[in-house]
PDB file of N, CA and C in Angstrom:
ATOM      1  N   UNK A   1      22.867  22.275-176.198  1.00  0.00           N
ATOM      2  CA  UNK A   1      23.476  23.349-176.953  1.00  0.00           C
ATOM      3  C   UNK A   1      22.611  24.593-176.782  1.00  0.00           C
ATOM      4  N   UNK A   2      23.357  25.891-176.498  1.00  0.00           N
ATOM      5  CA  UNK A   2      22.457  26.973-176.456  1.00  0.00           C
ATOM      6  C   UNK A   2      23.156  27.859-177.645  1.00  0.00           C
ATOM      7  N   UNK A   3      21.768  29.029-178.057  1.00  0.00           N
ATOM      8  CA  UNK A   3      21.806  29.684-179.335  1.00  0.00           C
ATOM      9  C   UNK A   3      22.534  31.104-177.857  1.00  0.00           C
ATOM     10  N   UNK A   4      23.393  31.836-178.233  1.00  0.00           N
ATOM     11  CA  UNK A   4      23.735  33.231-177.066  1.00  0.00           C
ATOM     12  C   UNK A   4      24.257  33.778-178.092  1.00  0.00           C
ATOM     13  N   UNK A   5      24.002  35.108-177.049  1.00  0.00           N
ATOM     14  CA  UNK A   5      25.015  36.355-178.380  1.00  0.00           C
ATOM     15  C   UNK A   5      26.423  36.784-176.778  1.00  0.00           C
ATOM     16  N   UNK A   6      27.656  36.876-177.890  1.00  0.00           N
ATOM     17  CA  UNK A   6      28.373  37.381-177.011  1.00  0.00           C
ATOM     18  C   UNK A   6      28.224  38.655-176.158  1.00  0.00           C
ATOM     19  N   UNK A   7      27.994  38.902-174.748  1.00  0.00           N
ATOM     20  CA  UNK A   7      28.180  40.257-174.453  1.00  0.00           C
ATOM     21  C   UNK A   7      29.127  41.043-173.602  1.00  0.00           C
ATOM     22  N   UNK A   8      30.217  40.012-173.614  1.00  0.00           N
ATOM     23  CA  UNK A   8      31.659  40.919-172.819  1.00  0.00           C
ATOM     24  C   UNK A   8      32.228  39.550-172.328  1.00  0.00           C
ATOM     25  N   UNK A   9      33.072  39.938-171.344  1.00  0.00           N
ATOM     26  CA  UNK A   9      34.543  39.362-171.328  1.00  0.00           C
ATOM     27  C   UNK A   9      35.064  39.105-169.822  1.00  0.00           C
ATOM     28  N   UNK A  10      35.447  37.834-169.523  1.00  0.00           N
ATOM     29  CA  UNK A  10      35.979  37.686-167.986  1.00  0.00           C
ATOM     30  C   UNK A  10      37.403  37.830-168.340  1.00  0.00           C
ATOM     31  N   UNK A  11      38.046  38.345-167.299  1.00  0.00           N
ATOM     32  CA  UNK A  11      39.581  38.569-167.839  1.00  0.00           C
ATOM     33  C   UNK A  11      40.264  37.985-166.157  1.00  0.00           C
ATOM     34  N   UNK A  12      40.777  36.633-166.533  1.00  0.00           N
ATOM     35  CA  UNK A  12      41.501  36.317-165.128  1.00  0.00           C
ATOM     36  C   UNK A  12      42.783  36.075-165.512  1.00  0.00           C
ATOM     37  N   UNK A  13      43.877  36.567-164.657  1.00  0.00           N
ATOM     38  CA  UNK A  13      45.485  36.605-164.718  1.00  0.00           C
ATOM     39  C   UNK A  13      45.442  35.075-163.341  1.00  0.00           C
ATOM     40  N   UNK A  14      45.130  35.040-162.794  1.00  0.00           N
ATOM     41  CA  UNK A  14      45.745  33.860-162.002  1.00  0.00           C
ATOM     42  C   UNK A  14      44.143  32.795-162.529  1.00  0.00           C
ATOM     43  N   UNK A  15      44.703  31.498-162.760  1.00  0.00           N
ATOM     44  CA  UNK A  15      44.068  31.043-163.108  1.00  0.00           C
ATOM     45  C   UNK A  15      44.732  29.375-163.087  1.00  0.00           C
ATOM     46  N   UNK A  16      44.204  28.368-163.610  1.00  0.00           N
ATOM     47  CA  UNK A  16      44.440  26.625-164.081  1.00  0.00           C
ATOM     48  C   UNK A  16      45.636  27.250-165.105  1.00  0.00           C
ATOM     49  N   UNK A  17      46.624  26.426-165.323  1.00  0.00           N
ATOM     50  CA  UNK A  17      47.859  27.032-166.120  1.00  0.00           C
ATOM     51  C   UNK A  17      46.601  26.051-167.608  1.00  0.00           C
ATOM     52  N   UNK A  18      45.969  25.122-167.253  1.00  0.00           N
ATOM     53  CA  UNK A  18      45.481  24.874-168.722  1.00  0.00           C
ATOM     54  C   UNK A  18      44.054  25.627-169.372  1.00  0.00           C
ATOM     55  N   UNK A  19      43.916  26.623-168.914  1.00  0.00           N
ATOM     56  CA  UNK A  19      42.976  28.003-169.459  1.00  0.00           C
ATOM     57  C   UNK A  19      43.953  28.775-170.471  1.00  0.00           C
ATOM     58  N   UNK A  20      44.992  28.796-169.918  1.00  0.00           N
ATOM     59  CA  UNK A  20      46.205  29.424-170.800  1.00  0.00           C
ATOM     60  C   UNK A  20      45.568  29.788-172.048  1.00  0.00           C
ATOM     61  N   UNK A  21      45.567  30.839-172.885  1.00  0.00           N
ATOM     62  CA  UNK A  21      45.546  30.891-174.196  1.00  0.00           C
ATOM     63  C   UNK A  21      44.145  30.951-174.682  1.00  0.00           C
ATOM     64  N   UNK A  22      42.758  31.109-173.942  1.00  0.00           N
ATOM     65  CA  UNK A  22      41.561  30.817-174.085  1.00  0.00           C
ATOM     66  C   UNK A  22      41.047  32.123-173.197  1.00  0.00           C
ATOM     67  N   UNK A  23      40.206  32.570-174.391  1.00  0.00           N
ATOM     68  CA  UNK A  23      39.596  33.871-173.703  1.00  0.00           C
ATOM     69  C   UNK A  23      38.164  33.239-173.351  1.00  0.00           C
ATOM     70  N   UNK A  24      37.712  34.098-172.394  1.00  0.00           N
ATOM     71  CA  UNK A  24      36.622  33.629-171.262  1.00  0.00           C
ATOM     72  C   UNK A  24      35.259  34.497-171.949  1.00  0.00           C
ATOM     73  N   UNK A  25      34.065  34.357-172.449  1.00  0.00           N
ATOM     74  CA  UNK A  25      33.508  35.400-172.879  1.00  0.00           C
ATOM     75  C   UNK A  25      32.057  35.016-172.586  1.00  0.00           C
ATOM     76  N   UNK A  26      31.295  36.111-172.415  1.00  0.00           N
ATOM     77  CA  UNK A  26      30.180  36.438-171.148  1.00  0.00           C
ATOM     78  C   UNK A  26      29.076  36.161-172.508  1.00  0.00           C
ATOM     79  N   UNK A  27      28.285  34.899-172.246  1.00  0.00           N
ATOM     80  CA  UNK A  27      26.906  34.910-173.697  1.00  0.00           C
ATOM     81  C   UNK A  27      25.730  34.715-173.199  1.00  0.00           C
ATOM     82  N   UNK A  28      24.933  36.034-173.784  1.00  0.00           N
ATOM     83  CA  UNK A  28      23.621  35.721-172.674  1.00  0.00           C
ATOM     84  C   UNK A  28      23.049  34.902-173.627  1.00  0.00           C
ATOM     85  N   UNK A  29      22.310  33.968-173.038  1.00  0.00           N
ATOM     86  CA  UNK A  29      20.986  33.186-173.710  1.00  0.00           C
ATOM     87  C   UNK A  29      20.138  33.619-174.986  1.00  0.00           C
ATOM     88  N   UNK A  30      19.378  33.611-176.193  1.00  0.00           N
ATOM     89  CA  UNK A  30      18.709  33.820-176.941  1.00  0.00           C
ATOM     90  C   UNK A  30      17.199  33.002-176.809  1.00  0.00           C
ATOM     91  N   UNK A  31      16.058  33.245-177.480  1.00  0.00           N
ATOM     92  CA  UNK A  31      14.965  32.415-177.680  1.00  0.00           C
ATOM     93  C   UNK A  31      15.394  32.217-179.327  1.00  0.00           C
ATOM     94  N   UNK A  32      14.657  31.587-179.661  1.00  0.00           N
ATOM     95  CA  UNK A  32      14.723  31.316-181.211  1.00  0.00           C
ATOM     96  C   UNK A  32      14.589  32.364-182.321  1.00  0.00           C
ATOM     97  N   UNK A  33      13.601  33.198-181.367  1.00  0.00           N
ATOM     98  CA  UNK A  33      12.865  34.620-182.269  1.00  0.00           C
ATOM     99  C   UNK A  33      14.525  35.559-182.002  1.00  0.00           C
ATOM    100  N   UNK A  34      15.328  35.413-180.797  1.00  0.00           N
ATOM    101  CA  UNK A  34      16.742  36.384-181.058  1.00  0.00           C
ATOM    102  C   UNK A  34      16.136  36.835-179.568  1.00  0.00           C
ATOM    103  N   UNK A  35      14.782  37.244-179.036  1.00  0.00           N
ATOM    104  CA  UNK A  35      15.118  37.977-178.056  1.00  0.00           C
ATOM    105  C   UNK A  35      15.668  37.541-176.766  1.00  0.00           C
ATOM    106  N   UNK A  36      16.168  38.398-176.322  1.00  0.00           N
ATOM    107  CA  UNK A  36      16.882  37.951-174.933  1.00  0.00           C
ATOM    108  C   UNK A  36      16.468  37.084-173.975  1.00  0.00           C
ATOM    109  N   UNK A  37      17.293  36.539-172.911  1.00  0.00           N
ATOM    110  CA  UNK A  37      16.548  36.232-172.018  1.00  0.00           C
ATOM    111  C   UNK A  37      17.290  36.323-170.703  1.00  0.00           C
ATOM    112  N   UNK A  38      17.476  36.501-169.536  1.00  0.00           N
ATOM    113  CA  UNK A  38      18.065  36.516-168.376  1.00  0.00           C
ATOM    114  C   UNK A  38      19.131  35.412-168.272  1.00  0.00           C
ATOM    115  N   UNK A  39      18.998  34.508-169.012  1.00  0.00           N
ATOM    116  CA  UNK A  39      20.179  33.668-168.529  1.00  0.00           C
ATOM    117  C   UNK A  39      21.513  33.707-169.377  1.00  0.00           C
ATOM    118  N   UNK A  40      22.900  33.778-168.548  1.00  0.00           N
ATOM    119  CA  UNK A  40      24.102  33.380-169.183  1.00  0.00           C
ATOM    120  C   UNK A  40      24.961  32.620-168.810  1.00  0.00           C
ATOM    121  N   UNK A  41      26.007  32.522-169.677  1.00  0.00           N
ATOM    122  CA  UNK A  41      27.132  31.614-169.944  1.00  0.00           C
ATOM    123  C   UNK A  41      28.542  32.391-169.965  1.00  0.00           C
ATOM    124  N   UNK A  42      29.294  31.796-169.219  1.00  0.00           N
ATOM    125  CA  UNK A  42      30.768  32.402-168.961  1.00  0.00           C
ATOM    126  C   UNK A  42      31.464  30.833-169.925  1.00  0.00           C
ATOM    127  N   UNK A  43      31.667  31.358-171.101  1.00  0.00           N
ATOM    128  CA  UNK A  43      32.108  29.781-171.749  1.00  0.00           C
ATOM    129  C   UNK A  43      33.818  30.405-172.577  1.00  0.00           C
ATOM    130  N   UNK A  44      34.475  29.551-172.092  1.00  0.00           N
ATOM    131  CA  UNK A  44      35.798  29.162-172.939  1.00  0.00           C
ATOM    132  C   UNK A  44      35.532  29.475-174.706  1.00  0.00           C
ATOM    133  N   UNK A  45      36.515  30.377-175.547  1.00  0.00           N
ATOM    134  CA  UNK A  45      36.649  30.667-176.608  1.00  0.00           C
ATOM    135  C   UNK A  45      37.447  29.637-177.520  1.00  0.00           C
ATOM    136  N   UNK A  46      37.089  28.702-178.076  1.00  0.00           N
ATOM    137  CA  UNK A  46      37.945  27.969-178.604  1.00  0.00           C
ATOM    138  C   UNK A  46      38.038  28.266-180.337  1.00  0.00           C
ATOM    139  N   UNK A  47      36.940  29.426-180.952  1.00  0.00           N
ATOM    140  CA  UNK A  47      37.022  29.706-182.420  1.00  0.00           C
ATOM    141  C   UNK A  47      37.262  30.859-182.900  1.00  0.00           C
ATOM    142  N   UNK A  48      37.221  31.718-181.556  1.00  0.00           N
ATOM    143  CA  UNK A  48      37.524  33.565-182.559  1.00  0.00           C
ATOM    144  C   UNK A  48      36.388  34.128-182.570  1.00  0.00           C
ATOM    145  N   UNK A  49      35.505  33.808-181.297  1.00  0.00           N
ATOM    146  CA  UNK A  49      34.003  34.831-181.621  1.00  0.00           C
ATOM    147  C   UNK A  49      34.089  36.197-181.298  1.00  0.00           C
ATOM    148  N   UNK A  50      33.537  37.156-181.437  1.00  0.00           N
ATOM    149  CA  UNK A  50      33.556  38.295-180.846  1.00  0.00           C
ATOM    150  C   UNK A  50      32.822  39.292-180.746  1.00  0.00           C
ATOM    151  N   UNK A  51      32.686  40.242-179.486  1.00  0.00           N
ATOM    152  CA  UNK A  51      31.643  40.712-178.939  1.00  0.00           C
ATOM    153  C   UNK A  51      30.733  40.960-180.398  1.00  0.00           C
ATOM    154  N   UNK A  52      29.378  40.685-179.963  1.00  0.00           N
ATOM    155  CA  UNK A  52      28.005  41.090-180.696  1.00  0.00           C
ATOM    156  C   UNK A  52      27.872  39.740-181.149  1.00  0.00           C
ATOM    157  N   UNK A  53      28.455  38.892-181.156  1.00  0.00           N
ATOM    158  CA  UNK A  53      28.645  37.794-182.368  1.00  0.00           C
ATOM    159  C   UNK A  53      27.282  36.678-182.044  1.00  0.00           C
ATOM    160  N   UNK A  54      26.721  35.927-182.738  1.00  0.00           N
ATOM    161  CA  UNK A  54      25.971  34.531-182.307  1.00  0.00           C
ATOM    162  C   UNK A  54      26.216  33.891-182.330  1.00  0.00           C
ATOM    163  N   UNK A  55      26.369  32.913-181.442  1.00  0.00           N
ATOM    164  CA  UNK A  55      27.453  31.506-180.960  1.00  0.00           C
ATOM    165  C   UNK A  55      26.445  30.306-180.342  1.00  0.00           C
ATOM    166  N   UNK A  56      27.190  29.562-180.566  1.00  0.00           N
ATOM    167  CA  UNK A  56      26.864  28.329-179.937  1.00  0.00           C
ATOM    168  C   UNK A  56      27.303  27.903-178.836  1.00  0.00           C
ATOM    169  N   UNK A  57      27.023  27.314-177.758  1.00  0.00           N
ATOM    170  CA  UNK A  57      27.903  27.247-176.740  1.00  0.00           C
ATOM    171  C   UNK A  57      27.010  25.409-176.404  1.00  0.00           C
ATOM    172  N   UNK A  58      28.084  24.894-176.095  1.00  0.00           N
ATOM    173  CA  UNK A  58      27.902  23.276-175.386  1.00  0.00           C
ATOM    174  C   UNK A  58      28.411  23.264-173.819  1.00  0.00           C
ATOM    175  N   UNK A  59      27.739  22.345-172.895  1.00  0.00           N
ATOM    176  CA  UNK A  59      28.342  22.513-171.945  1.00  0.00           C
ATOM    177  C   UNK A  59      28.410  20.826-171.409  1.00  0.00           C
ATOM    178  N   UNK A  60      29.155  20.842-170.452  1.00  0.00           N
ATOM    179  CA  UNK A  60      29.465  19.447-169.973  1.00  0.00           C
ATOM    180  C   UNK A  60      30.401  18.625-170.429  1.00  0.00           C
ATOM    181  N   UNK A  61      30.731  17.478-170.816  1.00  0.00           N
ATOM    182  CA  UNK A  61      31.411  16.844-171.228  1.00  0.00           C
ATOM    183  C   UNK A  61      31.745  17.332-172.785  1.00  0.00           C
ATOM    184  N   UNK A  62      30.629  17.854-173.453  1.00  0.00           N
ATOM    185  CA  UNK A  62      30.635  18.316-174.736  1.00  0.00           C
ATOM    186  C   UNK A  62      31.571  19.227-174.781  1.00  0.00           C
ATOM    187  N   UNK A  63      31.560  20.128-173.688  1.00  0.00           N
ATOM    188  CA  UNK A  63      32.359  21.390-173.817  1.00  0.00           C
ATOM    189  C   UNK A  63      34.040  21.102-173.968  1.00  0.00           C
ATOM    190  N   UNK A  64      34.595  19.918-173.798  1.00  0.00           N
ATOM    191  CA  UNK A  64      36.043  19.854-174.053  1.00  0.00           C
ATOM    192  C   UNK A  64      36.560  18.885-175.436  1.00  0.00           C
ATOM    193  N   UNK A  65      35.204  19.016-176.199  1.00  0.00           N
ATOM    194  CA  UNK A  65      35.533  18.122-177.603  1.00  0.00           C
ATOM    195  C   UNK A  65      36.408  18.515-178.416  1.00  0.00           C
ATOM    196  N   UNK A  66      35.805  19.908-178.294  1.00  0.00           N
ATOM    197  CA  UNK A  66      36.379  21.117-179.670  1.00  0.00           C
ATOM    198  C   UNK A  66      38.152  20.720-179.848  1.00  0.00           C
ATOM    199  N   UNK A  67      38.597  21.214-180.847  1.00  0.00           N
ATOM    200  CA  UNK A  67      40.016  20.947-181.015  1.00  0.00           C
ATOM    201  C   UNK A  67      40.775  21.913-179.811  1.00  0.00           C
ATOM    202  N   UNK A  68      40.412  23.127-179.961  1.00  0.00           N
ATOM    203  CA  UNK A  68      41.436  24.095-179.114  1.00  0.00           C
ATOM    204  C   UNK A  68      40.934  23.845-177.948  1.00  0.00           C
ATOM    205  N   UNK A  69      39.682  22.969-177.275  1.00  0.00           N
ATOM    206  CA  UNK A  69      39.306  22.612-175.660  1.00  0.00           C
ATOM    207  C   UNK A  69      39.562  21.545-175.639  1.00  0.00           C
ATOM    208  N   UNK A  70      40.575  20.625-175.930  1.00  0.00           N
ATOM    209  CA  UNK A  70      40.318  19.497-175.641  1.00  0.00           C
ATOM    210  C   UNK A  70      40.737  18.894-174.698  1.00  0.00           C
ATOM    211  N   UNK A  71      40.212  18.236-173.831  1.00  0.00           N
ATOM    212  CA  UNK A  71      41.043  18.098-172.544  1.00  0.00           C
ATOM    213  C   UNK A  71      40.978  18.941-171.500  1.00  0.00           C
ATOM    214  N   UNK A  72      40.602  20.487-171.170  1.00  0.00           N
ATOM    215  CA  UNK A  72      40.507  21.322-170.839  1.00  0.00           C
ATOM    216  C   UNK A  72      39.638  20.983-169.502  1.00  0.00           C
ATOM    217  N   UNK A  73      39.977  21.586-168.150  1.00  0.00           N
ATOM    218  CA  UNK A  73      39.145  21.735-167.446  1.00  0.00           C
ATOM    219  C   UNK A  73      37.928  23.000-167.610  1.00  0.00           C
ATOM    220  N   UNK A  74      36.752  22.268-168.379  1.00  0.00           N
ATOM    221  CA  UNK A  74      35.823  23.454-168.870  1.00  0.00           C
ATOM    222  C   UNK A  74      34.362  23.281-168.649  1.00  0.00           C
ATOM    223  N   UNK A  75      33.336  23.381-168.168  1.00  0.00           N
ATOM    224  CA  UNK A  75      32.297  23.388-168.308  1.00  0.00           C
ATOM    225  C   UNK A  75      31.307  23.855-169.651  1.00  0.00           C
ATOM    226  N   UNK A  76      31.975  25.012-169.968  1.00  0.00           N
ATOM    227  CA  UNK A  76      30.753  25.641-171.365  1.00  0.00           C
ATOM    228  C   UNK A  76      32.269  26.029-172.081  1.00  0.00           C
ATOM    229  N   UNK A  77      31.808  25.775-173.426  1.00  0.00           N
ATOM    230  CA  UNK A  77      33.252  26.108-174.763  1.00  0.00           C
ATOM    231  C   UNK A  77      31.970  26.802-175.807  1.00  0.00           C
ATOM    232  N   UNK A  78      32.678  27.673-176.526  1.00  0.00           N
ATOM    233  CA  UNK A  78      32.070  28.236-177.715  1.00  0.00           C
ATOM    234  C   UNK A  78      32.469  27.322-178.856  1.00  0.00           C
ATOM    235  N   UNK A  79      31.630  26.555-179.576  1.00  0.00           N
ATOM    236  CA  UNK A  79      32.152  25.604-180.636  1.00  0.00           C
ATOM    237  C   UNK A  79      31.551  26.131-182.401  1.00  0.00           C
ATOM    238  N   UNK A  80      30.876  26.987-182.321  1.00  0.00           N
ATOM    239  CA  UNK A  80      30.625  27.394-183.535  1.00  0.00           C
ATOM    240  C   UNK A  80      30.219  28.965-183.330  1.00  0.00           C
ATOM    241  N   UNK A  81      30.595  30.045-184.321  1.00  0.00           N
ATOM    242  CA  UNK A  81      29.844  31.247-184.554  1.00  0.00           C
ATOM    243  C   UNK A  81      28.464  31.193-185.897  1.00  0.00           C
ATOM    244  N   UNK A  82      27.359  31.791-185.520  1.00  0.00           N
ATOM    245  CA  UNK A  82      26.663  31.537-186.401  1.00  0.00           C
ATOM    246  C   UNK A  82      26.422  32.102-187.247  1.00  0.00           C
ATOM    247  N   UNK A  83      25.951  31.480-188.371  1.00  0.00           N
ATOM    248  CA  UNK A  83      26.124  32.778-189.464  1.00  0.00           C
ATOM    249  C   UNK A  83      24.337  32.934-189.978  1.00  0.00           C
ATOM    250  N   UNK A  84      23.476  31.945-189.865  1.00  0.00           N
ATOM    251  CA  UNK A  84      22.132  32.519-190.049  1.00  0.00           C
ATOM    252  C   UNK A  84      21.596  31.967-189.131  1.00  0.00           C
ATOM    253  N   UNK A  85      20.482  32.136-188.738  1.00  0.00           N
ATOM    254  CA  UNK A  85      19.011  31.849-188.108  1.00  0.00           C
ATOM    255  C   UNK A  85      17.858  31.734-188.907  1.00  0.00           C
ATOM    256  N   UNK A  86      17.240  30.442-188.706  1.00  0.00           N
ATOM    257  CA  UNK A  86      15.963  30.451-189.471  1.00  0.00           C
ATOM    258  C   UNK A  86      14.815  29.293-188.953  1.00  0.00           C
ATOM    259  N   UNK A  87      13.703  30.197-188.852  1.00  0.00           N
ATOM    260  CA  UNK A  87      12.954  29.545-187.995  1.00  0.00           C
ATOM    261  C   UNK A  87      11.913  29.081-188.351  1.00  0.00           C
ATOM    262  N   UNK A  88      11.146  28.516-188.741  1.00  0.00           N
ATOM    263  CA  UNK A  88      10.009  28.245-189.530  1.00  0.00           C
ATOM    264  C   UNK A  88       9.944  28.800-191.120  1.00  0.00           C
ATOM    265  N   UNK A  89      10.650  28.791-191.603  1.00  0.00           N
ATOM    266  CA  UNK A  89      11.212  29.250-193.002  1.00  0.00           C
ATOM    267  C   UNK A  89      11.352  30.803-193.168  1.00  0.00           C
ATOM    268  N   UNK A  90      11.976  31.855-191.734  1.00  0.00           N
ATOM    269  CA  UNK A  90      12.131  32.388-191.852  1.00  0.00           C
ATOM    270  C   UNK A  90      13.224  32.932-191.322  1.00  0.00           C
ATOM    271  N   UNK A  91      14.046  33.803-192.125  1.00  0.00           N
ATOM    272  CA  UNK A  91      15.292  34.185-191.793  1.00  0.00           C
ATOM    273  C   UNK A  91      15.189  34.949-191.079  1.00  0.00           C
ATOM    274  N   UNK A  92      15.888  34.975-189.401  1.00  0.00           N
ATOM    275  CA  UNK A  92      15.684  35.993-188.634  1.00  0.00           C
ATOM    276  C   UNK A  92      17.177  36.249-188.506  1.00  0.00           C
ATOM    277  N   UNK A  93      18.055  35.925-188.883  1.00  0.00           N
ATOM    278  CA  UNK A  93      19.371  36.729-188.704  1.00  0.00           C
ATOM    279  C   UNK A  93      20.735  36.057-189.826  1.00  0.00           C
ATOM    280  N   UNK A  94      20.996  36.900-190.110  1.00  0.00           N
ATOM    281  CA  UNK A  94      22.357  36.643-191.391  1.00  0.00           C
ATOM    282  C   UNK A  94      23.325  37.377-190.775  1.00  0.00           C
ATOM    283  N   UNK A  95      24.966  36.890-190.847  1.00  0.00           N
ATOM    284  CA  UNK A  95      25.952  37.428-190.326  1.00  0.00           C
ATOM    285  C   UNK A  95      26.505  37.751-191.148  1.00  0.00           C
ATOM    286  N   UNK A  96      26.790  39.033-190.877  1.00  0.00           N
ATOM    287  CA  UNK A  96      27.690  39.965-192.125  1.00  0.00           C
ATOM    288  C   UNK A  96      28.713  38.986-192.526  1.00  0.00           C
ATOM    289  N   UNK A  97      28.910  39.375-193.857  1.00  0.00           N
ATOM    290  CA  UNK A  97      29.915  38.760-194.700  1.00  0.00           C
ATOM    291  C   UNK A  97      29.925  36.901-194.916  1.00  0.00           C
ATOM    292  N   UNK A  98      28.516  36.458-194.048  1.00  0.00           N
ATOM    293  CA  UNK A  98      28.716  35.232-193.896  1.00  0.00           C
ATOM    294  C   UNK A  98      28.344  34.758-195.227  1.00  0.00           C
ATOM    295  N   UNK A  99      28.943  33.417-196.029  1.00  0.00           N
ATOM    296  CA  UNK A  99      28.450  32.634-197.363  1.00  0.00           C
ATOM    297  C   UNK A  99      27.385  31.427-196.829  1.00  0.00           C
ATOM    298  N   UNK A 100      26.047  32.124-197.150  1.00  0.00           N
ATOM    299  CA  UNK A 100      25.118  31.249-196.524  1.00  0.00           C
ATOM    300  C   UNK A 100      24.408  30.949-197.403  1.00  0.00           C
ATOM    301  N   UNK A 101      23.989  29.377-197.665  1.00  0.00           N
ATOM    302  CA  UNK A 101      23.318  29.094-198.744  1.00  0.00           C
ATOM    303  C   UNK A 101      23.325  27.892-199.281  1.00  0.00           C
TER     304      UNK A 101
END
């Protein structure tokens, strides 16, 4: 499982007819502390994340568990948006409006 923040969007019109309905969205990698790192993920949208957002992303066999991937020819799926971070008992990120607690 990787911690990524969304940062944009693959947009393909010809495609597997079973992508149908699943937006494609570009998540670079995080460290724990939030800062960046060079690596990303082109992973299947299966919950409603969106750009800026912190996500979870699974890949492999994991990646077609989710309800809206299931079955899916997919390598990486977004299966959760996150709503805090906390790392050694410290909160390094809260998502607006999120009920965390």
């Amino acid at each position: 499982m990787v911690l990524g923040r969304v940062v944009g969007t693959v947009v393909s019109t010809s495609k597997d007819e079973n992508l149908d309905g699943l937006k494609l969205l570009i998540v670079q990698h995080v460290k724990m502390d939030l800062t960046e790192t060079s690596a990303y993920t082109v992973a299947a949208d299966g919950i409603g994340a969106g750009y800026g957002e912190y996500v979870l992303v699974v890949s492999g066999s994991s990646a077609r568990m989710g309800t809206r991937v299931k079955n899916r020819p997919l390598d990486a799926s977004i299966l959760a948006i996150v709503d805090q971070v906390e790392v050694g008992g410290k909160v390094r990120m809260t998502r607006e409006g999120a009920s965390v607690g």
